[in-house]
N, C-alpha and C. Protein backbone atom coordinates (compact mmCIF):
# COMPACT_ATOMS: atom_id res chain seq x y z
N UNK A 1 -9.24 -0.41 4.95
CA UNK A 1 -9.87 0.89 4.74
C UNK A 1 -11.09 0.68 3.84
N UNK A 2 -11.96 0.76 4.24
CA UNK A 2 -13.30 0.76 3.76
C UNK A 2 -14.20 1.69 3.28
N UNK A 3 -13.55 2.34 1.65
CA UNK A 3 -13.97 3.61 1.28
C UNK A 3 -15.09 3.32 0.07
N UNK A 4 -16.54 4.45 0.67
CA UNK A 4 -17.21 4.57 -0.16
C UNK A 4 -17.71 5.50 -1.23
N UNK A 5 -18.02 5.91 -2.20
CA UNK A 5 -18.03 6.69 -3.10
C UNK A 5 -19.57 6.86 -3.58
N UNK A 6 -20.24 8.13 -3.25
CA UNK A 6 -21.44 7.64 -3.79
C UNK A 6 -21.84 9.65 -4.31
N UNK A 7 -22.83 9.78 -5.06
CA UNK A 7 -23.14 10.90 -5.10
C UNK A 7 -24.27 11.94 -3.89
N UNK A 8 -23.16 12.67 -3.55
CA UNK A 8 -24.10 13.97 -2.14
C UNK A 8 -24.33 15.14 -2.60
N UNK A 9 -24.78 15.76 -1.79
CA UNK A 9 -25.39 17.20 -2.43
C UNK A 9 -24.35 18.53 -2.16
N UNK A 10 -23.51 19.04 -2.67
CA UNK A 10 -22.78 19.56 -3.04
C UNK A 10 -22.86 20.87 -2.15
N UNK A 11 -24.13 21.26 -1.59
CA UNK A 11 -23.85 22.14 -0.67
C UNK A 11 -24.19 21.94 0.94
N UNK A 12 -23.68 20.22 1.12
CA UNK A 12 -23.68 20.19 2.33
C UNK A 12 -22.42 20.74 3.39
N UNK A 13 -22.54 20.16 5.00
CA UNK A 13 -21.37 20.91 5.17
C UNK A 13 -20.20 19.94 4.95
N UNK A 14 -19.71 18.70 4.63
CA UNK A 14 -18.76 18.00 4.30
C UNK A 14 -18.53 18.42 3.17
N UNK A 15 -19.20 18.70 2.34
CA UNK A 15 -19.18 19.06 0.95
C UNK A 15 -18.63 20.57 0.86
N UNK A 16 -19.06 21.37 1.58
CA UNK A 16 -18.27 22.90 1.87
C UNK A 16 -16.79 22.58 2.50
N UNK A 17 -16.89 21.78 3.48
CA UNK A 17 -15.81 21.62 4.54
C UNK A 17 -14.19 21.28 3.45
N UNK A 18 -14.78 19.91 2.19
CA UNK A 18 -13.72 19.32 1.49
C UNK A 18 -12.87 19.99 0.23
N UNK A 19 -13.96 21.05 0.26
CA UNK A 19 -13.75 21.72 -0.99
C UNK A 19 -13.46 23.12 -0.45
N UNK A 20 -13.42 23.48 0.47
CA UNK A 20 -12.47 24.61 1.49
C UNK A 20 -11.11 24.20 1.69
N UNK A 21 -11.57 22.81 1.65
CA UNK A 21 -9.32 22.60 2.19
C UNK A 21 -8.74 22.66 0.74
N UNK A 22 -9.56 22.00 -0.28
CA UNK A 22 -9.09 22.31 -1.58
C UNK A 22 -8.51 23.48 -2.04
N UNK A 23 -9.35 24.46 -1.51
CA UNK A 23 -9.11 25.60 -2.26
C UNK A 23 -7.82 26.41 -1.70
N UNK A 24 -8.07 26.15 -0.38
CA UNK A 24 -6.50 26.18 0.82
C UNK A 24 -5.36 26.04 -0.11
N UNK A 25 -5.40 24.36 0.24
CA UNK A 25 -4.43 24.02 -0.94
C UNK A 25 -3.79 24.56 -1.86
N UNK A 26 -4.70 24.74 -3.10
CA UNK A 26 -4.83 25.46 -4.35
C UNK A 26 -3.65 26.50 -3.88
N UNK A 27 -4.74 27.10 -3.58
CA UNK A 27 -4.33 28.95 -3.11
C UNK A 27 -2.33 28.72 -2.42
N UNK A 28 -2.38 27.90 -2.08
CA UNK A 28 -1.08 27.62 -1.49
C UNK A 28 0.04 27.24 -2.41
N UNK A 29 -0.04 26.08 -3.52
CA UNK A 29 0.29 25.55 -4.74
C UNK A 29 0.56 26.36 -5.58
N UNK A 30 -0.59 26.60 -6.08
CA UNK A 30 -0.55 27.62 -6.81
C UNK A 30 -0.88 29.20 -6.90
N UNK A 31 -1.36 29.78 -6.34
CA UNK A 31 -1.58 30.87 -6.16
C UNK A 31 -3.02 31.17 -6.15
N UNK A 32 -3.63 30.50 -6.51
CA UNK A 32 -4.93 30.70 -7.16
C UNK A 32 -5.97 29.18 -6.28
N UNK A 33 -7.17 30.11 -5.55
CA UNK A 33 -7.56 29.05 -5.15
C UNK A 33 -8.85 27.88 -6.16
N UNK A 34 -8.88 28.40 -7.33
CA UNK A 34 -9.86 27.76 -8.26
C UNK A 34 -11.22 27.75 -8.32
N UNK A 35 -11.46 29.02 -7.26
CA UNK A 35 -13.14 28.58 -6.97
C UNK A 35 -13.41 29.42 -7.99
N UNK A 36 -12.77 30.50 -8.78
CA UNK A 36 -13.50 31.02 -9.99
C UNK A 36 -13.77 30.39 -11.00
N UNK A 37 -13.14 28.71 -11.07
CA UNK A 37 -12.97 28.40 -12.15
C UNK A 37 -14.55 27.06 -12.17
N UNK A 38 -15.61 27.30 -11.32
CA UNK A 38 -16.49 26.13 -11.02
C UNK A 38 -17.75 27.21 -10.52
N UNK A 39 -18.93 27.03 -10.64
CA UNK A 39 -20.13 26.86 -9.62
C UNK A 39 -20.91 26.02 -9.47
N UNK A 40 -21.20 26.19 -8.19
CA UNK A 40 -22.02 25.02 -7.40
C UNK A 40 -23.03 24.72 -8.35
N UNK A 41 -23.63 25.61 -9.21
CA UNK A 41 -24.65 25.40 -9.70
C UNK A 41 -24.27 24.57 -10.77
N UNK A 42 -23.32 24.26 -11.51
CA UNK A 42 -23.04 23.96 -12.62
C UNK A 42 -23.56 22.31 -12.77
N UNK A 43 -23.37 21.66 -11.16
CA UNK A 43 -24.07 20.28 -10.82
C UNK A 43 -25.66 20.22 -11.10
N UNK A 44 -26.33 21.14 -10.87
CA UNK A 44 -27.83 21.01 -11.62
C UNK A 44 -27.73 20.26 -12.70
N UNK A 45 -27.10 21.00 -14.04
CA UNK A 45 -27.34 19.90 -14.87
C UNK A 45 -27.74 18.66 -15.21
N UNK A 46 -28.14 18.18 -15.76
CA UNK A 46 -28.67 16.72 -15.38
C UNK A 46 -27.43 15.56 -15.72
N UNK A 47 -26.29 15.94 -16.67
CA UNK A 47 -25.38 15.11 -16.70
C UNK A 47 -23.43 15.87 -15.90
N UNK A 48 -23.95 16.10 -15.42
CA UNK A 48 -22.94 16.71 -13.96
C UNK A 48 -23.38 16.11 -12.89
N UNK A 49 -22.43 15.71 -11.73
CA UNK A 49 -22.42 15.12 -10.73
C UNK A 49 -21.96 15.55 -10.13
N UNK A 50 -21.91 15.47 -8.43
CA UNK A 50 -20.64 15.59 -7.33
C UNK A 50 -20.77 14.39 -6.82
N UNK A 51 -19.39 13.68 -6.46
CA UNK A 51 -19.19 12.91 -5.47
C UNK A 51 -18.73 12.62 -4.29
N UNK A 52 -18.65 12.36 -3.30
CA UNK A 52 -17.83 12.43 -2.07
C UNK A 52 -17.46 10.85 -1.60
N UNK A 53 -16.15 10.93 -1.26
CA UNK A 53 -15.67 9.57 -0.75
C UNK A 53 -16.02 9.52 1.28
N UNK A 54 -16.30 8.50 1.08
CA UNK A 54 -16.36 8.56 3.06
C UNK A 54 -15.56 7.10 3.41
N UNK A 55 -14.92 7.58 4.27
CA UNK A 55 -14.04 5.80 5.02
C UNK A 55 -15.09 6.09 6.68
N UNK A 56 -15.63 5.33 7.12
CA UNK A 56 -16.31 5.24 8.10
C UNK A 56 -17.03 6.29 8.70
N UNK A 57 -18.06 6.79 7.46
CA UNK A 57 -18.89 7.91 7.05
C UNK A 57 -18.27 8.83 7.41
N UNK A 58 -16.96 9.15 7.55
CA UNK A 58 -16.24 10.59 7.87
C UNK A 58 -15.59 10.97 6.13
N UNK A 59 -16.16 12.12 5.40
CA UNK A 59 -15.59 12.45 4.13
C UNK A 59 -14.11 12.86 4.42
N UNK A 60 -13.63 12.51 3.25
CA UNK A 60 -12.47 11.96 2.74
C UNK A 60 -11.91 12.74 1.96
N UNK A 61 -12.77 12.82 0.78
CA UNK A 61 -12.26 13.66 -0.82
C UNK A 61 -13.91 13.97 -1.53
N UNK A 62 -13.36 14.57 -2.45
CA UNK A 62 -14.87 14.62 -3.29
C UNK A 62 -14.05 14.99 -5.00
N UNK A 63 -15.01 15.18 -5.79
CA UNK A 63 -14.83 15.42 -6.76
C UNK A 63 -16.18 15.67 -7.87
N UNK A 64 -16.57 16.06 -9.23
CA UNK A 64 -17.48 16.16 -9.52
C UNK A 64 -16.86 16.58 -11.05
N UNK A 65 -18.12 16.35 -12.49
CA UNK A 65 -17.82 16.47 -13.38
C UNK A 65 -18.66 17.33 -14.05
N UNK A 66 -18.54 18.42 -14.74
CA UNK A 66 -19.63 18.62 -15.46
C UNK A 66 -19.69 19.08 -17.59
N UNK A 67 -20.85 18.98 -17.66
CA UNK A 67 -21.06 18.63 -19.27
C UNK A 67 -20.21 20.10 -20.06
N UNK A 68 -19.44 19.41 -20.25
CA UNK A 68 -18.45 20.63 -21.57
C UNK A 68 -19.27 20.67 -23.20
N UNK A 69 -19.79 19.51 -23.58
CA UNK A 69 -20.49 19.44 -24.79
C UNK A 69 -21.08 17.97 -24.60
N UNK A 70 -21.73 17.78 -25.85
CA UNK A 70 -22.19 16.41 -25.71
C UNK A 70 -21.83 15.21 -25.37
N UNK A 71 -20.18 15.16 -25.88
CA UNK A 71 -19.57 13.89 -25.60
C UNK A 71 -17.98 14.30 -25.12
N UNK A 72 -18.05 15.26 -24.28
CA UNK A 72 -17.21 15.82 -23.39
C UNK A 72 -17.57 16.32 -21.90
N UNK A 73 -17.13 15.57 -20.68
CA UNK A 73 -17.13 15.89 -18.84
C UNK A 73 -16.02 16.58 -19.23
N UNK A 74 -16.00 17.26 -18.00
CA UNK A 74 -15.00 17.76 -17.41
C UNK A 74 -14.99 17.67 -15.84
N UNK A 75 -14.03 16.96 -15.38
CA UNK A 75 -13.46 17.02 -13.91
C UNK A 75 -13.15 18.38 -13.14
N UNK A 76 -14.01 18.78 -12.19
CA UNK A 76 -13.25 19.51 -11.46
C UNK A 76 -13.82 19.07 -9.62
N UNK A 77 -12.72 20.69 -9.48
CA UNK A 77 -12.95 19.81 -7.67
C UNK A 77 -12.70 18.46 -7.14
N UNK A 78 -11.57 18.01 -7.67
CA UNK A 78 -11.09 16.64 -7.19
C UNK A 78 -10.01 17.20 -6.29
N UNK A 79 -10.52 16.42 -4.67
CA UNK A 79 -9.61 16.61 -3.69
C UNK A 79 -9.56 15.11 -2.82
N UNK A 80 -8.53 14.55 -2.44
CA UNK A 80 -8.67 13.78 -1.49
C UNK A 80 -7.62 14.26 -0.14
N UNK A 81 -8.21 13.88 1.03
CA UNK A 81 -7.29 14.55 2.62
C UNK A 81 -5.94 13.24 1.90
N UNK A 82 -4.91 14.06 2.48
CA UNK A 82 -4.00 14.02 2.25
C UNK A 82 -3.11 12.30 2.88
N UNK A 83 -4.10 12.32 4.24
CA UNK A 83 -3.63 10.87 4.75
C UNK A 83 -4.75 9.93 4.16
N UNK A 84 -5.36 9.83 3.59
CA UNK A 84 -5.98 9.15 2.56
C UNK A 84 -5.47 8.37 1.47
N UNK A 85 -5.30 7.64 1.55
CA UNK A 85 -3.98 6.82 0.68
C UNK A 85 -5.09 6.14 -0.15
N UNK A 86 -5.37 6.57 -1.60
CA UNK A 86 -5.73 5.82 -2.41
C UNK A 86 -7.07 6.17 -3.40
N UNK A 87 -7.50 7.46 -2.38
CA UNK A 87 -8.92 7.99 -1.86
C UNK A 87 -8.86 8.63 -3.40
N UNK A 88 -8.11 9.37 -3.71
CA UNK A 88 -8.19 10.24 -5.33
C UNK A 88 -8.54 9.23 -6.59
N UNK A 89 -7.42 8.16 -6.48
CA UNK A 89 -7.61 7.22 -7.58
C UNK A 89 -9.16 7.03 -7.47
N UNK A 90 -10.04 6.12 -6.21
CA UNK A 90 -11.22 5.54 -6.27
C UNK A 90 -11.71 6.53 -6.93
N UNK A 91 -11.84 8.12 -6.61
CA UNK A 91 -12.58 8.91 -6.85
C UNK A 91 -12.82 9.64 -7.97
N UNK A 92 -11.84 9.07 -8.69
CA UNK A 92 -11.05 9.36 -10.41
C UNK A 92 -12.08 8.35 -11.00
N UNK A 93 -11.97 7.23 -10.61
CA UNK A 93 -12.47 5.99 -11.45
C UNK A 93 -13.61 5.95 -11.25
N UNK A 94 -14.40 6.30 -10.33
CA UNK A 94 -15.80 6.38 -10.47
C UNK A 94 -16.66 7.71 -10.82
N UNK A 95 -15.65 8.75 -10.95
CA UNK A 95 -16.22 10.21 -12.12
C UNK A 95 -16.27 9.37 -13.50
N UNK A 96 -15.00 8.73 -14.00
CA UNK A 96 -15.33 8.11 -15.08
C UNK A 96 -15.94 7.22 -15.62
N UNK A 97 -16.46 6.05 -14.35
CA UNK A 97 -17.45 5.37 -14.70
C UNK A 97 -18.44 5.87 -15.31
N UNK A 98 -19.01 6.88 -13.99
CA UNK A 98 -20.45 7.69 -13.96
C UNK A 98 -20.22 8.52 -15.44
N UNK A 99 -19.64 8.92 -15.99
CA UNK A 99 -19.19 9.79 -17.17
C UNK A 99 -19.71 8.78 -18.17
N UNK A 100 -19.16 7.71 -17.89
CA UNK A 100 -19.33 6.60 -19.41
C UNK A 100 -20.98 6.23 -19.17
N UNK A 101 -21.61 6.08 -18.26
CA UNK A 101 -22.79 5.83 -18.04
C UNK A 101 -24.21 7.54 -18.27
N UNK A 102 -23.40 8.26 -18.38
CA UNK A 102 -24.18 9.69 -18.82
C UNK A 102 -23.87 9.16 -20.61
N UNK A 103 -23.10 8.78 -21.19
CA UNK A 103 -22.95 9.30 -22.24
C UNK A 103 -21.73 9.52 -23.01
N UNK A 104 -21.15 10.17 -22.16
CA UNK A 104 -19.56 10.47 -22.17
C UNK A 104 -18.38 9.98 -22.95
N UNK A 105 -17.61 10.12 -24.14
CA UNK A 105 -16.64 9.11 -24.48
C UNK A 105 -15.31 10.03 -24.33
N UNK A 106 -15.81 11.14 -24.10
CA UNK A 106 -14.04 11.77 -23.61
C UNK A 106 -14.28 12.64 -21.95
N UNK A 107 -13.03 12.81 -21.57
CA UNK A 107 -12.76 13.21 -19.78
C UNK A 107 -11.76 14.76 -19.90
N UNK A 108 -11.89 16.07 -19.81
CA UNK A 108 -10.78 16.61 -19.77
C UNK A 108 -10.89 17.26 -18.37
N UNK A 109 -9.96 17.46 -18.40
CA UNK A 109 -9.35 18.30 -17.06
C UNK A 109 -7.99 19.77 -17.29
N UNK A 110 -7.72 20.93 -16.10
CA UNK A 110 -7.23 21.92 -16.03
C UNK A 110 -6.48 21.73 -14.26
N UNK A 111 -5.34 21.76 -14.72
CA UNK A 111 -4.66 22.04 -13.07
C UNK A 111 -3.73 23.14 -14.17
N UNK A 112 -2.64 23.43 -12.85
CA UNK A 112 -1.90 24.15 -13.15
C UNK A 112 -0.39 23.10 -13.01
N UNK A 113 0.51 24.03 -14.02
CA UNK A 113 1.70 23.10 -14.08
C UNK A 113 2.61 22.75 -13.03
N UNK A 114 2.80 23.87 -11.57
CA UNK A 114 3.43 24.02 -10.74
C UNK A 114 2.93 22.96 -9.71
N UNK A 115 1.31 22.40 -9.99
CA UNK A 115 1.17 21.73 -8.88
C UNK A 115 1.31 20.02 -9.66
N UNK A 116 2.90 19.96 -9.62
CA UNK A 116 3.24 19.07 -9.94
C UNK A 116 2.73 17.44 -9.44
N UNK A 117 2.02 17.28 -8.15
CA UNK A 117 1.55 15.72 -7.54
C UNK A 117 0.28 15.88 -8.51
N UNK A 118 -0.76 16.95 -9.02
CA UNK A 118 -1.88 16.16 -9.54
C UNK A 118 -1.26 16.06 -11.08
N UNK A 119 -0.07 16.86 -12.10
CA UNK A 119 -0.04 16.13 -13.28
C UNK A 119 0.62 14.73 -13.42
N UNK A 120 1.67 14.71 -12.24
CA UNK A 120 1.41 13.05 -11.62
C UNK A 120 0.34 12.21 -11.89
N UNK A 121 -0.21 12.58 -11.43
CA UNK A 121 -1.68 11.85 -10.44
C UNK A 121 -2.46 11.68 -11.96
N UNK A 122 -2.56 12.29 -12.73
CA UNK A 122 -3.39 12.36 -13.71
C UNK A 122 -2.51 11.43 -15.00
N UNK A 123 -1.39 12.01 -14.97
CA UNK A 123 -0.68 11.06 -16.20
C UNK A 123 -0.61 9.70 -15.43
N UNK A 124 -0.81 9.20 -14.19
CA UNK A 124 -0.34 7.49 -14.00
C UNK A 124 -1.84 7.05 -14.21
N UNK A 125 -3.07 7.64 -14.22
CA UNK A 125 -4.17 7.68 -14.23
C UNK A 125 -4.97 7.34 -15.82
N UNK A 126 -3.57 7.77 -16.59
CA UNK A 126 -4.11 7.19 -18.42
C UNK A 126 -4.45 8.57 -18.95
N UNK A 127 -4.50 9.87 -17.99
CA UNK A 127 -4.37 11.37 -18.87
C UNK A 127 -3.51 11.55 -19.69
N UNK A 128 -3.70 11.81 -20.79
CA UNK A 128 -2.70 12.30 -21.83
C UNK A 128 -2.77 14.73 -22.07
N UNK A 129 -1.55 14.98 -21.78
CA UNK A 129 -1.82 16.61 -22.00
C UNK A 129 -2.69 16.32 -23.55
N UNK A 130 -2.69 17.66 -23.35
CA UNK A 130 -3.81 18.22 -24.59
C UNK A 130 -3.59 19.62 -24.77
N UNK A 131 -3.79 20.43 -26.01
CA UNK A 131 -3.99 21.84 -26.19
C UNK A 131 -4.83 22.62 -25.02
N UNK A 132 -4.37 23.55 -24.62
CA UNK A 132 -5.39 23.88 -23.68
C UNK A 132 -6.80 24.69 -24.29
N UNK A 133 -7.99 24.32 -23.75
CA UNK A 133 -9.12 24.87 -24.06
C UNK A 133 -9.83 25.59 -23.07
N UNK A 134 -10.62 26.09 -24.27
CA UNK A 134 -11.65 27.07 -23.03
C UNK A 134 -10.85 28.36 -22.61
N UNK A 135 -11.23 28.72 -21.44
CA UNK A 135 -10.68 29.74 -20.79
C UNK A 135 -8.77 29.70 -20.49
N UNK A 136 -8.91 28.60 -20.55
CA UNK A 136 -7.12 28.12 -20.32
C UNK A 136 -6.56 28.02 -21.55
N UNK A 137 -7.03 28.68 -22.56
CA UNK A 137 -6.00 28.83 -23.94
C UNK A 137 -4.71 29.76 -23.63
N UNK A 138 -5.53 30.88 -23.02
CA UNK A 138 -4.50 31.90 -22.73
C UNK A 138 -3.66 31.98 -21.52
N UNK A 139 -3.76 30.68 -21.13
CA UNK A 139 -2.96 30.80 -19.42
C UNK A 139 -1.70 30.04 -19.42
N UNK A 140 -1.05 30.56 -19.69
CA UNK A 140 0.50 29.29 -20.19
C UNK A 140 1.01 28.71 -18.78
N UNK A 141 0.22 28.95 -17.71
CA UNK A 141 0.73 28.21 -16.00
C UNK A 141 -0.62 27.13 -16.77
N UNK A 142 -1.31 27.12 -16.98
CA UNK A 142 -2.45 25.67 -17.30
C UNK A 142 -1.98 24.36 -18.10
N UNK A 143 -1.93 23.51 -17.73
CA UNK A 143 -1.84 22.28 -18.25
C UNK A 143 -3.10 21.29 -18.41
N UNK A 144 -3.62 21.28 -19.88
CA UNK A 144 -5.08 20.53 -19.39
C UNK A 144 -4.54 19.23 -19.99
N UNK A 145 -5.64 17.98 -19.66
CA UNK A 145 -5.03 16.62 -19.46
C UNK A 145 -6.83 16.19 -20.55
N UNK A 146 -6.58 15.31 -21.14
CA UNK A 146 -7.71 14.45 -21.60
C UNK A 146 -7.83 12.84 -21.70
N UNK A 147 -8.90 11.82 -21.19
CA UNK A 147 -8.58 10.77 -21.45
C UNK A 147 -9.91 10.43 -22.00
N UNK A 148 -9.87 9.12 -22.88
CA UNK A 148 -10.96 8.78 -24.02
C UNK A 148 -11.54 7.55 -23.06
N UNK A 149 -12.86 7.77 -23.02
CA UNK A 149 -13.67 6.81 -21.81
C UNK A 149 -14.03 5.55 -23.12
N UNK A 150 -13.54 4.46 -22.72
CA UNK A 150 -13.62 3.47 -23.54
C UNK A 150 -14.52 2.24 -22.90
């Protein structure tokens, strides 16, 4: 499997297409499909990204980070298709590359607690929970995750 990871433009249609099944998902998981919790625009920034994974230029997953403070990303919109075996991790590790190369020395993230495969996915990944911040102080279904980009 020959998967590549590179940064696309966030309102293409793979880029609509990956982040529609996401929100599917979401909305299914948990109740809530998460698109209130992101805008497209928020990638302008100059240290925010989107990425998309492709295995034989057919997208895969995507994901994207954007600037919480100076020396804080935040992950959101991380999805990989489901028969994709492996596709999330790559796509984990190269938000955090690109993170450490903006600047970056910490990573947090917000799922919810019920969707038990991503606090998986995130604690085998080197996430440690954290107090919840931001808008998710007051949401006791939120579980936010932080890891220190070293």
């Amino acid at each position: 499997m020959d998967i590549t990871i590179g940064i696309e433009n966030i309102n293409s249609s793979d880029a609509i297409r990956l982040m529609n099944e996401l929100s599917a998902e979401l909305e299914h998981i948990t109740g809530n499909s998460g698109r209130d919790s992101f805008d497209n625009a928020d990638i302008k920034n100059p240290r925010s990204i989107f990425v998309m994974a492709r295995e034989s230029d057919i997208a895969v997953g995507c994901g994207a980070f954007r600037e919480l403070s100076d020396d804080t990303a935040e992950i959101k919109r991380m999805y990989a298709r489901k028969k994709s075996s492996g596709v999330g991790g790559k796509i984990l590790a190269h938000l955090e590359e690109q993170a450490k190369k903006f600047g970056y020395s910490r990573i947090v993230l917000e799922t919810r607690k019920c969707n038990e495969k991503a606090v998986s996915f995130y604690q085998h990944h080197g996430y440690r929970v954290v107090k919840n911040y931001g808008k998710y102080v007051e949401m006791p279904e939120a579980v936010c995750f932080e890891k220190m980009l070293g």
